[in-house]
Protein backbone atom coordinates (compact mmCIF):
# COMPACT_ATOMS: atom_id res chain seq x y z
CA UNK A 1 252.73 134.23 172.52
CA UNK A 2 250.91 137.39 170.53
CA UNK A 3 252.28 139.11 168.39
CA UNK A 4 253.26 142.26 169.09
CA UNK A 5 252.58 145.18 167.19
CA UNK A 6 254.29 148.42 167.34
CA UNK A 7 251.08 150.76 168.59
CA UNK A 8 251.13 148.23 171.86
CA UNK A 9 254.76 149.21 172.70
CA UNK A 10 253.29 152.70 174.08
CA UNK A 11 256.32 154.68 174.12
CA UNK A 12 259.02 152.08 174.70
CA UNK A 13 261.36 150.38 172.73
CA UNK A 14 260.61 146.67 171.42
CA UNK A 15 264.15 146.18 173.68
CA UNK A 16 262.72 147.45 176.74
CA UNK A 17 259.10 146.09 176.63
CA UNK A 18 260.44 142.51 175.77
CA UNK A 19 262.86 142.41 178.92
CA UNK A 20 259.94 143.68 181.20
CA UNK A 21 258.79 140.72 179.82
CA UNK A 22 261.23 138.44 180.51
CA UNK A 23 262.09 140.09 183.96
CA UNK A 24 258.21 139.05 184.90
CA UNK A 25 258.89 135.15 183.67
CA UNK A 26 260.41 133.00 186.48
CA UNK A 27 262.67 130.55 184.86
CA UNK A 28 263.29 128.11 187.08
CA UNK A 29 265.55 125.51 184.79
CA UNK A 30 266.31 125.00 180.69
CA UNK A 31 265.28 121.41 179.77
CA UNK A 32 266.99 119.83 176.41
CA UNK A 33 264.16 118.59 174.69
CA UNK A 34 264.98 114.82 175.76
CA UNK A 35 264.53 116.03 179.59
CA UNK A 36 261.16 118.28 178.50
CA UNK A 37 259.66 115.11 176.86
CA UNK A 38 260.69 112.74 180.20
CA UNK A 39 259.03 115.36 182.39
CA UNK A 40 256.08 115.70 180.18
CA UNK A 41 255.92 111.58 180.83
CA UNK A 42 256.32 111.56 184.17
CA UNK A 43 254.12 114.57 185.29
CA UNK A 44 251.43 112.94 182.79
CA UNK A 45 251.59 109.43 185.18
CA UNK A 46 253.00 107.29 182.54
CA UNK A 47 254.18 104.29 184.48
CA UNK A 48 255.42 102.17 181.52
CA UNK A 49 257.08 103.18 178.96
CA UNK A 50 258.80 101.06 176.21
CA UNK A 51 261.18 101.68 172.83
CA UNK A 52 263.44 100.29 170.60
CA UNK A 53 267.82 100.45 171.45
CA UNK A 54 268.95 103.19 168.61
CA UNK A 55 265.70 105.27 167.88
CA UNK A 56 264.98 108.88 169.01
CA UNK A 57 263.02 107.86 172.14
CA UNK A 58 266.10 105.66 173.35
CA UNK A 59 267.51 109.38 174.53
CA UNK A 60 264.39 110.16 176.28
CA UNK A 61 264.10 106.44 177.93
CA UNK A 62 267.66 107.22 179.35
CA UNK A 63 266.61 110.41 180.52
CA UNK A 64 263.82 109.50 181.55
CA UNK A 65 264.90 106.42 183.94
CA UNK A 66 267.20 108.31 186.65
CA UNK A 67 264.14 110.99 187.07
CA UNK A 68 261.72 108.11 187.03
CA UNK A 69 264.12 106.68 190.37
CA UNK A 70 264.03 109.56 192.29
């Protein structure tokens, strides 16, 4: 995202112009960063995917694998 300097805020408060903002944004769910990373993998086409029991990607194998089944 820009930056945004004052002199773009025409006449409105930072407040304001950042919830027009926000307003125009459709969220449609909040991910954890496990179930961002398993839907990165499966909207990529990763079929296989592999790790090691107790690492970091362990959490995104298990979240991965009930998305993966549906």
């Amino acid at each position: 995202m820009p930056l945004i300097k004052t002199k773009d805020l025409l006449g409105f408060s930072k407040k304001q112009w950042v919830l027009n903002i926000i307003e125009g944004i459709s969220l449609k769910k909040l991910l954890t960063r496990n179930e961002a990373i398993a839907e990165g993998i499966i909207e990529s086409g990763v079929e296989v995917v592999s790790g090691y029991q107790g690492t970091p990607p362990t959490e995104v194998i298990l979240t991965l694998l009930p998305q993966k089944r549906n």
